[in-house]
Protein backbone atom coordinates (compact mmCIF):
# COMPACT_ATOMS: atom_id res chain seq x y z
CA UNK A 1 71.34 52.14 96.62
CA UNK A 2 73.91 49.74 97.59
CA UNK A 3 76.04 50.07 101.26
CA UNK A 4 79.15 52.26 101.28
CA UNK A 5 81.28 49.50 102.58
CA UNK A 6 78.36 47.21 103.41
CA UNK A 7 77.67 49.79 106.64
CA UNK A 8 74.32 50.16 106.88
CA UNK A 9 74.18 54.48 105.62
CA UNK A 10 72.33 55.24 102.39
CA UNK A 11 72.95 58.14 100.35
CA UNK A 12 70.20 59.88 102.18
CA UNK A 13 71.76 59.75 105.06
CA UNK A 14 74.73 61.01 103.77
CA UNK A 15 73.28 63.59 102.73
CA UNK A 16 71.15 64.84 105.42
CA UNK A 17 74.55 65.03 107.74
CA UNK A 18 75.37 68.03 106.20
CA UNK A 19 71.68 69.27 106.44
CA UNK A 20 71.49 68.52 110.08
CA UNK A 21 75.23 70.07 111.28
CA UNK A 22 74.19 73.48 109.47
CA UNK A 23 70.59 73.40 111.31
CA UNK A 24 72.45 72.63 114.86
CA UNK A 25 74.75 75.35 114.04
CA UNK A 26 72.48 77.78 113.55
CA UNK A 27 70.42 77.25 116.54
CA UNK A 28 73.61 77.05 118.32
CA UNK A 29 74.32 80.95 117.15
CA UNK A 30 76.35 80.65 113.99
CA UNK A 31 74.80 82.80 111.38
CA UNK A 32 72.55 81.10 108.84
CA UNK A 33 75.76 81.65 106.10
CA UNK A 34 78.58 80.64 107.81
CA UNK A 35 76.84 77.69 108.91
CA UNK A 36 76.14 77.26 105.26
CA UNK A 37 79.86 77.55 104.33
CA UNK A 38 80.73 74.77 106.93
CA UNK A 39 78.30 72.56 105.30
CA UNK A 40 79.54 72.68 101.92
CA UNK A 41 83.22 72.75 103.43
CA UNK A 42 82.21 69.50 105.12
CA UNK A 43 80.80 67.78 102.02
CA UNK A 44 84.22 69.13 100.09
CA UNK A 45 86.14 67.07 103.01
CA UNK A 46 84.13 64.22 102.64
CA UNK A 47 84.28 63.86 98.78
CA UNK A 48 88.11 64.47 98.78
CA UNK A 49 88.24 61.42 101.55
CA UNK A 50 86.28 58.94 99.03
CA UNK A 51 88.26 60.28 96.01
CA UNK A 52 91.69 59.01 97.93
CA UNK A 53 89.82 56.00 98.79
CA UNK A 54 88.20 55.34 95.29
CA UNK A 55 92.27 55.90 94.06
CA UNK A 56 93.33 53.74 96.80
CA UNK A 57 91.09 50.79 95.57
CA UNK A 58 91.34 50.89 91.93
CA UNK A 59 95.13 50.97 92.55
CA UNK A 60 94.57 47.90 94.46
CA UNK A 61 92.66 46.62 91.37
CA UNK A 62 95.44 47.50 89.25
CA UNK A 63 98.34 45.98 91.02
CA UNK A 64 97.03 43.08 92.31
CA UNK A 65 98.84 39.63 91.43
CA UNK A 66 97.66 37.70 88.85
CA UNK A 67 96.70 34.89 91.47
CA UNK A 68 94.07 37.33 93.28
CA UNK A 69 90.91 35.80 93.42
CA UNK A 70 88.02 37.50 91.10
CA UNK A 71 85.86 37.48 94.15
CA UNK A 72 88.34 40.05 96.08
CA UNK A 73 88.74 42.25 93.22
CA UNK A 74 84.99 42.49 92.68
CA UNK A 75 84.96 43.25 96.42
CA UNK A 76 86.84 46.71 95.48
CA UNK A 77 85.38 46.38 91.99
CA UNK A 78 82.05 47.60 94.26
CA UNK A 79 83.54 49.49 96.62
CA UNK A 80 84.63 51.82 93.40
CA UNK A 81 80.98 51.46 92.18
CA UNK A 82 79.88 52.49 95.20
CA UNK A 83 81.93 55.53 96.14
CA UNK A 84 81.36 56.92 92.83
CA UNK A 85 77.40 56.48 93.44
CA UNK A 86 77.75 58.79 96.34
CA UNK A 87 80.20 60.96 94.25
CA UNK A 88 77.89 61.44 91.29
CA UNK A 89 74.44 61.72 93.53
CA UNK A 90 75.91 64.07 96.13
């Protein structure tokens, strides 16, 4: 998979984060459920943050002047790509 914003964090990283907060919480006392339910509610943070950013960038994309170079708006061109690989695979 390609780099969310070239940092170096595939998808299964991403998606172990959630994995590993609910297994801390749990040994740290939280009950097995509600450490479920602050998993998910993290994930449901973290998608609404790269849906404003996905908007963000294909607004850029949008409204950019007709002088912009092709190689900046394929930068955000992937950047789009990118967020909606971790969108549609998470």
């Amino acid at each position: 998979m390609s780099q969310l914003f070239n940092l170096p964090l595939p998808l299964d990283s991403i998606l172990k984060i959630n994995e590993k907060a609910m297994v801390e919480q749990e040994n740290d006392g939280v009950a097995p459920f509600e450490a479920a339910v602050q998993a998910i509610n993290a994930h449901d943070k973290m998608a609404e943050m790269l849906s404003n950013h996905r908007a963000y960038f294909e607004g850029i994309i949008e409204h950019a002047p007709e002088d912009t170079p092709v190689e900046v708006l394929d930068m955000y061109r992937g950047f789009v790509e990118q967020i909606d690989e971790v969108l549609n695979h998470g």
